[in-house]
C-alpha atoms as a PDB file:
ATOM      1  CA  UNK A   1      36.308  17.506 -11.605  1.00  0.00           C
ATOM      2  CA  UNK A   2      37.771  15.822  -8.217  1.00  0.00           C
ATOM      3  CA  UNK A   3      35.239  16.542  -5.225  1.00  0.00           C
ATOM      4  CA  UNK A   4      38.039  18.262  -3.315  1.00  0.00           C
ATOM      5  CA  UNK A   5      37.960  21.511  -6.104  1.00  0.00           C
ATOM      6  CA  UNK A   6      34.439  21.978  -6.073  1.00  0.00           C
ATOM      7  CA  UNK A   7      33.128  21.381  -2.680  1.00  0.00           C
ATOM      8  CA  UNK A   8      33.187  23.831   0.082  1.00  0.00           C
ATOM      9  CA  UNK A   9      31.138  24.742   3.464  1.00  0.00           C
ATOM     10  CA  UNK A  10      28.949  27.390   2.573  1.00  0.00           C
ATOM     11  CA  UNK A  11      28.675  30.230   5.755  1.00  0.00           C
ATOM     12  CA  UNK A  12      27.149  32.771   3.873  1.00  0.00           C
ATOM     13  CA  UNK A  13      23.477  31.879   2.702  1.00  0.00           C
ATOM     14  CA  UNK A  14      23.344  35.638   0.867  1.00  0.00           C
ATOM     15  CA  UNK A  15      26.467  35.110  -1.028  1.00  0.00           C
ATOM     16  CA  UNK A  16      25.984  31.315  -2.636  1.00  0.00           C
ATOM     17  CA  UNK A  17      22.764  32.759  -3.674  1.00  0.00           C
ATOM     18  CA  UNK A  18      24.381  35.773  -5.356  1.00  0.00           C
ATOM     19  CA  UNK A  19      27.178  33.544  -6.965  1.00  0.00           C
ATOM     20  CA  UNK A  20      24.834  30.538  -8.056  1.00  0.00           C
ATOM     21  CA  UNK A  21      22.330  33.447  -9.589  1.00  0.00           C
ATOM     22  CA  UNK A  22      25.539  34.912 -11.608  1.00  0.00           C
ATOM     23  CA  UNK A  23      27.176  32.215 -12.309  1.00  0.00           C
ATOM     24  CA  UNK A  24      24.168  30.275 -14.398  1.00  0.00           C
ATOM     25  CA  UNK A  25      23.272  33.917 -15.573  1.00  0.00           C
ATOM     26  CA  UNK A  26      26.867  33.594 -17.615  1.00  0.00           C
ATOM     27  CA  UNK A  27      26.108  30.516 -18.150  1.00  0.00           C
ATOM     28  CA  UNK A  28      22.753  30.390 -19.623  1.00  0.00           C
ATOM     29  CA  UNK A  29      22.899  31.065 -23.274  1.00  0.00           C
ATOM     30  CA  UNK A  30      24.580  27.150 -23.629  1.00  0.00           C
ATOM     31  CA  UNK A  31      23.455  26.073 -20.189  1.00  0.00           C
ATOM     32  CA  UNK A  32      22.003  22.220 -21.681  1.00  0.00           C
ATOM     33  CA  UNK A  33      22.740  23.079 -25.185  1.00  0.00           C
ATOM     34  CA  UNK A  34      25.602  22.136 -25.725  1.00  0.00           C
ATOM     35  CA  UNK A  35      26.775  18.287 -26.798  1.00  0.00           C
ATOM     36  CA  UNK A  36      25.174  16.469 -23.131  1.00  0.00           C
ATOM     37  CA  UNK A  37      21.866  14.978 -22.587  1.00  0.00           C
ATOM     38  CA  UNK A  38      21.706  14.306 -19.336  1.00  0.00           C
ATOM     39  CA  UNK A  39      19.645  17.303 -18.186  1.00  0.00           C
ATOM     40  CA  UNK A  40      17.084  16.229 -21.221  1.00  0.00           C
ATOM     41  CA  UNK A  41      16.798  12.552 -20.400  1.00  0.00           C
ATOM     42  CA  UNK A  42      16.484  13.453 -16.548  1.00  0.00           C
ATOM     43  CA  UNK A  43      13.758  16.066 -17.368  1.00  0.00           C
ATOM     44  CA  UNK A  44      11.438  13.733 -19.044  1.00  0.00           C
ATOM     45  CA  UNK A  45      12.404  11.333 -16.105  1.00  0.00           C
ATOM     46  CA  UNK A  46      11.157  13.381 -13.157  1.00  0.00           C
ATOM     47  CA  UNK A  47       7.841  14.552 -14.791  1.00  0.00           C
ATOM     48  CA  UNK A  48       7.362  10.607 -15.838  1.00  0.00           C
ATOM     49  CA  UNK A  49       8.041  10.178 -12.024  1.00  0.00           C
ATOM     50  CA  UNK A  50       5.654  12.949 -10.889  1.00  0.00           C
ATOM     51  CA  UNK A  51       3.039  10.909 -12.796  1.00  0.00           C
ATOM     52  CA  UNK A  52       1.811  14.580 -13.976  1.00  0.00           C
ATOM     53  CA  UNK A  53      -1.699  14.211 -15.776  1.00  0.00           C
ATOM     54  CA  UNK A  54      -4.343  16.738 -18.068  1.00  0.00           C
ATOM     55  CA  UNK A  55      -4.858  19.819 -16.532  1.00  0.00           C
ATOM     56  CA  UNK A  56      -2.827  19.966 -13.421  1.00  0.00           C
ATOM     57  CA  UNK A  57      -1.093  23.117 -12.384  1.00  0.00           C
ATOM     58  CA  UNK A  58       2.527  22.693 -11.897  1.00  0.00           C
ATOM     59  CA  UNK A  59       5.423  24.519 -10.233  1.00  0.00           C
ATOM     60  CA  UNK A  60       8.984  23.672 -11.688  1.00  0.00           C
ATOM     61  CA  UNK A  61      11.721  25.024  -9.613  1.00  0.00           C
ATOM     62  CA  UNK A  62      14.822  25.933 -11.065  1.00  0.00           C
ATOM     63  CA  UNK A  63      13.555  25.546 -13.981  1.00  0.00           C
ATOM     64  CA  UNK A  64      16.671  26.344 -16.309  1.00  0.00           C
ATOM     65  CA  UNK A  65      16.313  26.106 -19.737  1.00  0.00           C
ATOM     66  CA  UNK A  66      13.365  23.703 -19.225  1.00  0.00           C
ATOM     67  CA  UNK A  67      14.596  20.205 -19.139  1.00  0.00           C
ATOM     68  CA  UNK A  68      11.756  19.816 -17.241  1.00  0.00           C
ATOM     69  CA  UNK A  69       8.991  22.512 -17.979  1.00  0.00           C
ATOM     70  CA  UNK A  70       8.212  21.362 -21.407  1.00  0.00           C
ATOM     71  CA  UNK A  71       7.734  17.808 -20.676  1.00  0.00           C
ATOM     72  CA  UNK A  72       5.172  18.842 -17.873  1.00  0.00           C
ATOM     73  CA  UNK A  73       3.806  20.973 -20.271  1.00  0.00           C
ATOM     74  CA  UNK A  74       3.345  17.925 -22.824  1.00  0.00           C
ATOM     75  CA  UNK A  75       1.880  15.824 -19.563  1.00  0.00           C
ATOM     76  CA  UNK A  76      -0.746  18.890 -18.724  1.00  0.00           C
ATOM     77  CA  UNK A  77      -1.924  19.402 -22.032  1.00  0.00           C
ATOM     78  CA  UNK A  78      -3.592  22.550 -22.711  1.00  0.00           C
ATOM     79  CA  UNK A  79      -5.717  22.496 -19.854  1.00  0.00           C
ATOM     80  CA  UNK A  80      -2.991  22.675 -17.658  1.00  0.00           C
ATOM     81  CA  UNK A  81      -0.308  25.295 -16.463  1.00  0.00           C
ATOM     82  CA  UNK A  82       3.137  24.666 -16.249  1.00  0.00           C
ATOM     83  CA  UNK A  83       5.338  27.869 -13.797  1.00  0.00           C
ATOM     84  CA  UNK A  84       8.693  28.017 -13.878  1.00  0.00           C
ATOM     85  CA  UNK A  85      10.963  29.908 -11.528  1.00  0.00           C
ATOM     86  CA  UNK A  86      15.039  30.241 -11.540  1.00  0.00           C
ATOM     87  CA  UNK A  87      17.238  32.299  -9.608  1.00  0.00           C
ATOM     88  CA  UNK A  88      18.899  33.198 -12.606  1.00  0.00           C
ATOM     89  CA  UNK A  89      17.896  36.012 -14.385  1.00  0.00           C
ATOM     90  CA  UNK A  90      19.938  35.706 -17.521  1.00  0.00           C
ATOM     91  CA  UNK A  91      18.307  31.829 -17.668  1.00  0.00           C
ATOM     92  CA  UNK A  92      14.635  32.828 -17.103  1.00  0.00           C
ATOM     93  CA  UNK A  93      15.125  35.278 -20.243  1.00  0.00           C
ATOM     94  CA  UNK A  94      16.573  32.551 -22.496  1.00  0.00           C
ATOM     95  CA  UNK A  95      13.348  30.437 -21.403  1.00  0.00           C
ATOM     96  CA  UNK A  96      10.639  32.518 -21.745  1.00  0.00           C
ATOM     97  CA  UNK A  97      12.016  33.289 -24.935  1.00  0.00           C
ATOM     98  CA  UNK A  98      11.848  29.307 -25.806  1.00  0.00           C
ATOM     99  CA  UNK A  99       8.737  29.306 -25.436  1.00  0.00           C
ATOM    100  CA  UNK A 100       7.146  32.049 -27.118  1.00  0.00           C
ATOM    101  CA  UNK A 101       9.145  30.400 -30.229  1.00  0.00           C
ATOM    102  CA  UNK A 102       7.572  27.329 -29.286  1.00  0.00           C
ATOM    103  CA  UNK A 103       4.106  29.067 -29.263  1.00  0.00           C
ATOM    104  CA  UNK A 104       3.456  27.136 -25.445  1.00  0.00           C
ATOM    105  CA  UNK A 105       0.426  29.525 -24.219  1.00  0.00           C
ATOM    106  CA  UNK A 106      -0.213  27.702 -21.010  1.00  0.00           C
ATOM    107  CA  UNK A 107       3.993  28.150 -19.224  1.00  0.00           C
ATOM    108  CA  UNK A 108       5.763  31.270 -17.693  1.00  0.00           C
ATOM    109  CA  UNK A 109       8.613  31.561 -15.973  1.00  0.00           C
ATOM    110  CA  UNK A 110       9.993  34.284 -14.022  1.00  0.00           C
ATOM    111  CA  UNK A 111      13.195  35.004 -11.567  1.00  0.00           C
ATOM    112  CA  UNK A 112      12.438  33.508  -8.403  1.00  0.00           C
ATOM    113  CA  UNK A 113      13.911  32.008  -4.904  1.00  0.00           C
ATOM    114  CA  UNK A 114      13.350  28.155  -4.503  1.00  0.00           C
ATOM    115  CA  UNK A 115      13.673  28.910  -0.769  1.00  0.00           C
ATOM    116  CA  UNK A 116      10.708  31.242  -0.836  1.00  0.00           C
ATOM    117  CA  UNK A 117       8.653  30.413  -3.868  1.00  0.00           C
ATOM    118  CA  UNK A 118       6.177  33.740  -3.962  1.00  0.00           C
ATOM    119  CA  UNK A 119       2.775  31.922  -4.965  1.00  0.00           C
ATOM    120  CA  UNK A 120      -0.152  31.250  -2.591  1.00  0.00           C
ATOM    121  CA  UNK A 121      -0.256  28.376   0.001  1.00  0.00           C
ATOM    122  CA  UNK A 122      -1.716  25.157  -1.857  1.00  0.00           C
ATOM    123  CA  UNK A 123      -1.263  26.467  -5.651  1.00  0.00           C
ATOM    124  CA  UNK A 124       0.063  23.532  -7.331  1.00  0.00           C
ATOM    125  CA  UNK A 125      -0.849  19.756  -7.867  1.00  0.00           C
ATOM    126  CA  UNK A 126       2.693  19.019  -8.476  1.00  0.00           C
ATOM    127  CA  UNK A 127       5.949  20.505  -7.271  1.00  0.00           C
ATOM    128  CA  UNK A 128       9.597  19.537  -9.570  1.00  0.00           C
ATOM    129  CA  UNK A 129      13.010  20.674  -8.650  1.00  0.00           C
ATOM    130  CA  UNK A 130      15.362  19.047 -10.976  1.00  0.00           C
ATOM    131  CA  UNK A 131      19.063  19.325  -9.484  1.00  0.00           C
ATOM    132  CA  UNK A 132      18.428  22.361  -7.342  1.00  0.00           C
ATOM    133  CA  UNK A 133      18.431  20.819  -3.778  1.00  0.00           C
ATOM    134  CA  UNK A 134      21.723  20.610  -3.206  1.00  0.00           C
ATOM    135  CA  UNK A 135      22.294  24.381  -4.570  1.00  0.00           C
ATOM    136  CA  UNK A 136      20.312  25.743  -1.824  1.00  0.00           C
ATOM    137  CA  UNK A 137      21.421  26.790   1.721  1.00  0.00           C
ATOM    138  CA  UNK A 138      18.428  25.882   3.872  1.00  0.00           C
ATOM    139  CA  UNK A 139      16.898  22.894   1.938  1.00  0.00           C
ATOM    140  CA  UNK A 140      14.717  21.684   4.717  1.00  0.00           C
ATOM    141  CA  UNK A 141      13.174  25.305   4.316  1.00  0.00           C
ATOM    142  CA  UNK A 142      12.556  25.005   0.894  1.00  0.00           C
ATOM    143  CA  UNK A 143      11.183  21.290   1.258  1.00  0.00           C
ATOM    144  CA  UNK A 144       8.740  23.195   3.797  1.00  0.00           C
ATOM    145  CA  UNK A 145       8.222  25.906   1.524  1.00  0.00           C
ATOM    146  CA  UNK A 146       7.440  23.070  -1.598  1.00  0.00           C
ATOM    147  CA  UNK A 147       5.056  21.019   0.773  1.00  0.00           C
ATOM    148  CA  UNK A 148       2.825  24.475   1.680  1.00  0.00           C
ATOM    149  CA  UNK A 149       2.317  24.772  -2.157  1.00  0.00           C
ATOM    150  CA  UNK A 150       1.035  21.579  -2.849  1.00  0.00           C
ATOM    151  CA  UNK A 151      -2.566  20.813  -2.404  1.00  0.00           C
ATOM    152  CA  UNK A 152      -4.058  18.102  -0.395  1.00  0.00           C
ATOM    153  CA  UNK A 153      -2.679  15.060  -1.974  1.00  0.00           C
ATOM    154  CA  UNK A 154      -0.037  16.618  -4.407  1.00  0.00           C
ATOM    155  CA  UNK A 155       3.504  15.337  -5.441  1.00  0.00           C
ATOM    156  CA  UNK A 156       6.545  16.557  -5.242  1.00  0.00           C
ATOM    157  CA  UNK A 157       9.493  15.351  -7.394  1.00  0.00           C
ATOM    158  CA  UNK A 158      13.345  16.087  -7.375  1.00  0.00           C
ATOM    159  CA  UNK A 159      15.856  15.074  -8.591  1.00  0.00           C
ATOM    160  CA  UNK A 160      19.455  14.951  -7.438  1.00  0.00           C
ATOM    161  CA  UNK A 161      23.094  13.373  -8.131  1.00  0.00           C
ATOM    162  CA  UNK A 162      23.467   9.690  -6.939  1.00  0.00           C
ATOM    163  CA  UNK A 163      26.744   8.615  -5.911  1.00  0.00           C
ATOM    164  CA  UNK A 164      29.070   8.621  -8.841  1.00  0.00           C
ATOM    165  CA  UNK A 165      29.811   5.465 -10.941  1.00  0.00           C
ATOM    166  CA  UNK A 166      33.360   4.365 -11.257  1.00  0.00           C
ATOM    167  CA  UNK A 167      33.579   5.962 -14.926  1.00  0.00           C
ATOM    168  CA  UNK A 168      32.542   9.178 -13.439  1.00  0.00           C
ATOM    169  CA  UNK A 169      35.185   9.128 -10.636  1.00  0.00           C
ATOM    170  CA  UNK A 170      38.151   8.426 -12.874  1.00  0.00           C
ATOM    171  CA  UNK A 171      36.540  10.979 -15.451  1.00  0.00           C
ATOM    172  CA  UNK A 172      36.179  13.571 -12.108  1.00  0.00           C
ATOM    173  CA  UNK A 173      40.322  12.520 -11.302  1.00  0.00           C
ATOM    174  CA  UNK A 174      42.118  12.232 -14.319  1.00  0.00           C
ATOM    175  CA  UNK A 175      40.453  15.923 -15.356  1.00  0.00           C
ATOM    176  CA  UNK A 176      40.388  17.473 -12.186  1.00  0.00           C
ATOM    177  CA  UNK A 177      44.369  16.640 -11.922  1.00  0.00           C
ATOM    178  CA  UNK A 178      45.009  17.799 -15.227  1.00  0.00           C
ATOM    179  CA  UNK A 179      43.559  21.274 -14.519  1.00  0.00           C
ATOM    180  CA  UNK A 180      44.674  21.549 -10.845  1.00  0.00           C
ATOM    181  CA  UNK A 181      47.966  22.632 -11.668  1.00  0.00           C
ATOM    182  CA  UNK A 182      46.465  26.343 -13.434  1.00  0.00           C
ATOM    183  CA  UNK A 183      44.270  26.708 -10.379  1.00  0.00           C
ATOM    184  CA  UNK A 184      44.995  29.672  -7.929  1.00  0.00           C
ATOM    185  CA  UNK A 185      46.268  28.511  -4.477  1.00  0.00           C
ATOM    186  CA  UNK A 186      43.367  27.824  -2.929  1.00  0.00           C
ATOM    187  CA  UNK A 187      41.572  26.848  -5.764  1.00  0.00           C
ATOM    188  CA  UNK A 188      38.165  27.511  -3.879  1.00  0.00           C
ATOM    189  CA  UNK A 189      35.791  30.206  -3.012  1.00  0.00           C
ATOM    190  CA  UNK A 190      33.947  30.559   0.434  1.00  0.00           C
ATOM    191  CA  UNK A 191      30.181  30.764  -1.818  1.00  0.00           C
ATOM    192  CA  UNK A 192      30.757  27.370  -3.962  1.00  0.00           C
ATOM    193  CA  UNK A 193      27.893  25.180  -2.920  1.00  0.00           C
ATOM    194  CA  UNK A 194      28.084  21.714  -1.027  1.00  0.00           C
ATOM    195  CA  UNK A 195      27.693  19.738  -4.314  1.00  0.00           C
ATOM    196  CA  UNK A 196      27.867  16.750  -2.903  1.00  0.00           C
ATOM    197  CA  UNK A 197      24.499  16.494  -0.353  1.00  0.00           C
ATOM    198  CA  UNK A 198      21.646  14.209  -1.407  1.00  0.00           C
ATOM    199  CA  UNK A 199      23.302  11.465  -3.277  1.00  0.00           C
ATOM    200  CA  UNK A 200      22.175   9.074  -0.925  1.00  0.00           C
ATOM    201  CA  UNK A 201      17.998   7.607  -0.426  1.00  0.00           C
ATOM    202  CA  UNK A 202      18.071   8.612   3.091  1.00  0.00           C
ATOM    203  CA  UNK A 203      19.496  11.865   2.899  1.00  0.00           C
ATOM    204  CA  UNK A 204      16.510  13.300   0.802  1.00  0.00           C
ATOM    205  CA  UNK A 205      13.800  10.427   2.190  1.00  0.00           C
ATOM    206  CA  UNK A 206      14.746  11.499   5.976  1.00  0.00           C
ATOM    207  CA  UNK A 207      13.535  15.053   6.028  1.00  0.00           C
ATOM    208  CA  UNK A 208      10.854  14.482   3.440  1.00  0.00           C
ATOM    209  CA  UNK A 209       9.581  12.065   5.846  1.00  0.00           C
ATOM    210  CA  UNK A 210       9.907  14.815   8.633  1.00  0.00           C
ATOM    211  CA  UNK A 211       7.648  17.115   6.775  1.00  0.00           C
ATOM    212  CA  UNK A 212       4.482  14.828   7.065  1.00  0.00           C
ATOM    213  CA  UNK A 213       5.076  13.990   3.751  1.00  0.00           C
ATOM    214  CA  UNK A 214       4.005  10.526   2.649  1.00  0.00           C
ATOM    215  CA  UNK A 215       4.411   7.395   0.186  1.00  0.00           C
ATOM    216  CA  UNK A 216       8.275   9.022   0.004  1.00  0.00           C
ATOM    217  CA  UNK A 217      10.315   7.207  -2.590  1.00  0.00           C
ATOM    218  CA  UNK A 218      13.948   6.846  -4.137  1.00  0.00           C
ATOM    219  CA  UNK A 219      14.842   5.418  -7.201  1.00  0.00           C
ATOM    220  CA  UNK A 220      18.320   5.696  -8.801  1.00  0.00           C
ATOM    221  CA  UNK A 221      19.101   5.812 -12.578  1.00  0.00           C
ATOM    222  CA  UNK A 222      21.677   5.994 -14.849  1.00  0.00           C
ATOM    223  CA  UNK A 223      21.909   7.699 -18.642  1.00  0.00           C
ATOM    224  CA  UNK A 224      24.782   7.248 -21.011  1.00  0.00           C
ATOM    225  CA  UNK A 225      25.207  10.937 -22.476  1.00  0.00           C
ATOM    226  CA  UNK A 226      28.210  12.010 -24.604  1.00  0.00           C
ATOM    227  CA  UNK A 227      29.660  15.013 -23.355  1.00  0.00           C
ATOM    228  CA  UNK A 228      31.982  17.671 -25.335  1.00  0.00           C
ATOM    229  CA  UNK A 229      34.170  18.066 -22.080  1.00  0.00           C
ATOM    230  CA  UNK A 230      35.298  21.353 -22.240  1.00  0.00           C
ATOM    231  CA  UNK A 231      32.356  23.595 -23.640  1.00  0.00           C
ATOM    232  CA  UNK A 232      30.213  21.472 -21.642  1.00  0.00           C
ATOM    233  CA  UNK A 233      32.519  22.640 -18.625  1.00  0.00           C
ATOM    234  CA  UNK A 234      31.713  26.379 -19.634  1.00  0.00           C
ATOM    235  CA  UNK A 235      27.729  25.526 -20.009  1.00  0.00           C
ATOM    236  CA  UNK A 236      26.837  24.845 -16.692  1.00  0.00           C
ATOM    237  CA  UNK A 237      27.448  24.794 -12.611  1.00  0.00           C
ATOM    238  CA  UNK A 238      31.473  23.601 -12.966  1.00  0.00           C
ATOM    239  CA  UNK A 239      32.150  26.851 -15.069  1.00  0.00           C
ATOM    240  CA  UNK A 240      32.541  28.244 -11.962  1.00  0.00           C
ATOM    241  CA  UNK A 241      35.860  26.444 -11.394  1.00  0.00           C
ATOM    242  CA  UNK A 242      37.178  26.972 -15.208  1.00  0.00           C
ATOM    243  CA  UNK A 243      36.566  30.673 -14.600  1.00  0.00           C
ATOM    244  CA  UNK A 244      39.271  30.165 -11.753  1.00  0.00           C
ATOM    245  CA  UNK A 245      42.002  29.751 -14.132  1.00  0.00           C
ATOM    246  CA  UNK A 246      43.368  32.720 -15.089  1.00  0.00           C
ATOM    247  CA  UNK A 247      42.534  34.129 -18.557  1.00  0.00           C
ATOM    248  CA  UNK A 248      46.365  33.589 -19.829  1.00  0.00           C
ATOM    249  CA  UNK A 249      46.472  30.460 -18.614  1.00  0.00           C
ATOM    250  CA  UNK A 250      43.267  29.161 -19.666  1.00  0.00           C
ATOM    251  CA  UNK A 251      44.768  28.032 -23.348  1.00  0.00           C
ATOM    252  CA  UNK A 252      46.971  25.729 -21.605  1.00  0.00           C
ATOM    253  CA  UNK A 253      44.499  24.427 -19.187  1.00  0.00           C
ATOM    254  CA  UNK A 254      41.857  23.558 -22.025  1.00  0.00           C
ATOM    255  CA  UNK A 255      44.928  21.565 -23.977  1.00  0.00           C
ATOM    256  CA  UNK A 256      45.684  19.813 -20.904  1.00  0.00           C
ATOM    257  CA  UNK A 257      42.049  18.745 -20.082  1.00  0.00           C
ATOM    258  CA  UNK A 258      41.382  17.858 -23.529  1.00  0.00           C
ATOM    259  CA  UNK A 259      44.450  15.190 -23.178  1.00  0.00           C
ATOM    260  CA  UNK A 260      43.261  14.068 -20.124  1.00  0.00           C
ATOM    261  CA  UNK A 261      39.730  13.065 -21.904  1.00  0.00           C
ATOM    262  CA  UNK A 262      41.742  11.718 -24.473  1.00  0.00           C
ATOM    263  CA  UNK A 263      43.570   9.314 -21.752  1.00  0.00           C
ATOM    264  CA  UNK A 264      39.816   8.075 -21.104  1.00  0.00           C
ATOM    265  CA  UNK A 265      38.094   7.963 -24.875  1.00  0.00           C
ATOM    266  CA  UNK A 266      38.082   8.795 -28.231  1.00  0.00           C
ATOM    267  CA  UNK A 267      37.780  11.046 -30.307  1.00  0.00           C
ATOM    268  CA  UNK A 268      40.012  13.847 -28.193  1.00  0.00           C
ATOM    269  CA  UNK A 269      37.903  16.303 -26.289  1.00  0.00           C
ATOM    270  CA  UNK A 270      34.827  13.819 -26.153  1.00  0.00           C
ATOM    271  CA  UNK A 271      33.567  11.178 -23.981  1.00  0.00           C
ATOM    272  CA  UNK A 272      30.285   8.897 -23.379  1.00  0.00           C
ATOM    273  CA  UNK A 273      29.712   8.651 -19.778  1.00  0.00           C
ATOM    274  CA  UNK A 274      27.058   7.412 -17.572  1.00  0.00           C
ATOM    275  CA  UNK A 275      24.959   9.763 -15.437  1.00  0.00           C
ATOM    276  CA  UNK A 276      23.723   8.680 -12.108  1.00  0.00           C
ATOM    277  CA  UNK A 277      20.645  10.313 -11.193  1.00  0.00           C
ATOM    278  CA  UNK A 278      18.437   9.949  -7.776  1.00  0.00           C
ATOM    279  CA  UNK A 279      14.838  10.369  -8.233  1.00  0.00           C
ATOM    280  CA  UNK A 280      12.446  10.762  -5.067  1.00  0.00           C
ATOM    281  CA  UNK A 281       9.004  11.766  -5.131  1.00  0.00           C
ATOM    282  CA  UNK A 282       6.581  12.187  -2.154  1.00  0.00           C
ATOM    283  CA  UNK A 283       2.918  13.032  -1.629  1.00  0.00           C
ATOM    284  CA  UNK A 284       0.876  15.781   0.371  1.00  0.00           C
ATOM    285  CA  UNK A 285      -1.058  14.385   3.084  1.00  0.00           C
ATOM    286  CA  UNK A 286      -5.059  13.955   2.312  1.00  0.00           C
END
């Protein structure tokens, strides 16, 4: 979707909160199930670049449907403990549920703030928020709020959006044109989040580096992921604009859309593209 649809100040800290928690509670039941592997591959990624090992005790925030809680609960082993916390409520349910199938005794996850994570100062060995930053209102708060958790020494690891490849801009402008034109006049809403923060090194280095914390790194990465545009659309964050269209009009929109892919790849209605992903990592001070 073009930049200009989804991006918008956000003046009301309460109220993104509130949307971002309903919005991924509609969304969680295909929320990273459905034809895209980005969320997987960048998952394993950020607990490869946490360097998590046997027996650590690990917070993941924003945990979602735990693209990155079960690989840190494959790094931990059993003598670990892998908590996960999501402001979604409807998300946290669909988890915990994965893993009692799974038979994982050593996770939980519960509904929780990423601002104000409520566990004890110095709980964790390792700290991972997976595409959350950006969501939040008051990041440097949470960074603060991540570095009080850690214990003398331990890492935190995040993971944002890096700037977009070419593929991804023309995908982002040929759709996002195609489904302008069934989009309410302004086609915004005061609590859609700043998507766009953190997709350089220094933006997420800088205040890292402000917090004391130390050995602060950035790497950038890209997966190849084929994506079933338009269910993938309802499944996660850009739902939000979809549910903009109105319901009569929505038919229409999804045709259009699906022959805007089709300008780009084929088959219709599907299309390989390359995910740019920014991982930093930092350590407690000794």
């Amino acid at each position: 979707m073009s930049a200009a649809l989804i991006v918008a100040d956000m003046p009301n800290p309460a109220a993104q909160k509130a949307y971002i928690g309903r919005l991924f509670d509609r969304a969680a039941a295909s929320y990273d199930q459905v034809g895209h592997t980005l969320f997987g591959q960048a998952g394993a990624a950020l607990v490869a670049a946490a360097a998590l090992r046997p027996g650590e005790c690990v917070l993941d925030v924003g945990c979602g449907r735990g693209a990155s809680l079960f690989p840190a609960v494959e790094a931990v082993g059993a003598s670990g403990s892998v908590t996960g916390i999501d402001l979604a409520a409807a998300m946290v349910e669909a988890t915990r549920a994965d893993i009692a199938r799974r038979g994982i005794a050593n996770a939980s996850v519960a509904v929780g703030d990423a601002e104000s994570p409520p566990f004890r100062p110095h709980s964790f060995d390792a700290v991972l928020a997976g595409f959350v930053l950006f969501f939040l209102p008051h990041p440097a708060a949470a960074l603060g709020s991540f570095a009080g958790l850690l214990r003398p020494g331990g890492r935190l690891a995040l993971s944002t959006f890096a700037d977009p490849s070419v593929q991804e801009i023309a995908f982002a402008q040929t759709c996002g044109e195609a489904v302008a034109p069934y989009l309410p006049s302004p086609p915004m809403s005061d609590n859609r989040p700043p998507l766009q923060r953190f997709r350089t090194a220094e933006s997420v280095t800088r205040p890292l580096q402000a917090l004391g914390f130390v050995d602060v790194r950035s790497d950038r990465r890209d997966f190849d992921s084929p994506v079933q545009c338009w269910h993938w659309l309802w499944s996660g964050g850009l739902r939000g604009l979809v549910e903009l269209v109105p319901p009569d009009r929505r038919h229409d929109a999804r045709a259009a859309y699906i022959a805007a892919v089709g300008q780009l790849s084929r088959p219709a209605d599907s299309i390989a593209l390359t995910g740019s992903v920014r991982f930093t990592t930092a350590r407690s001070p000794s």
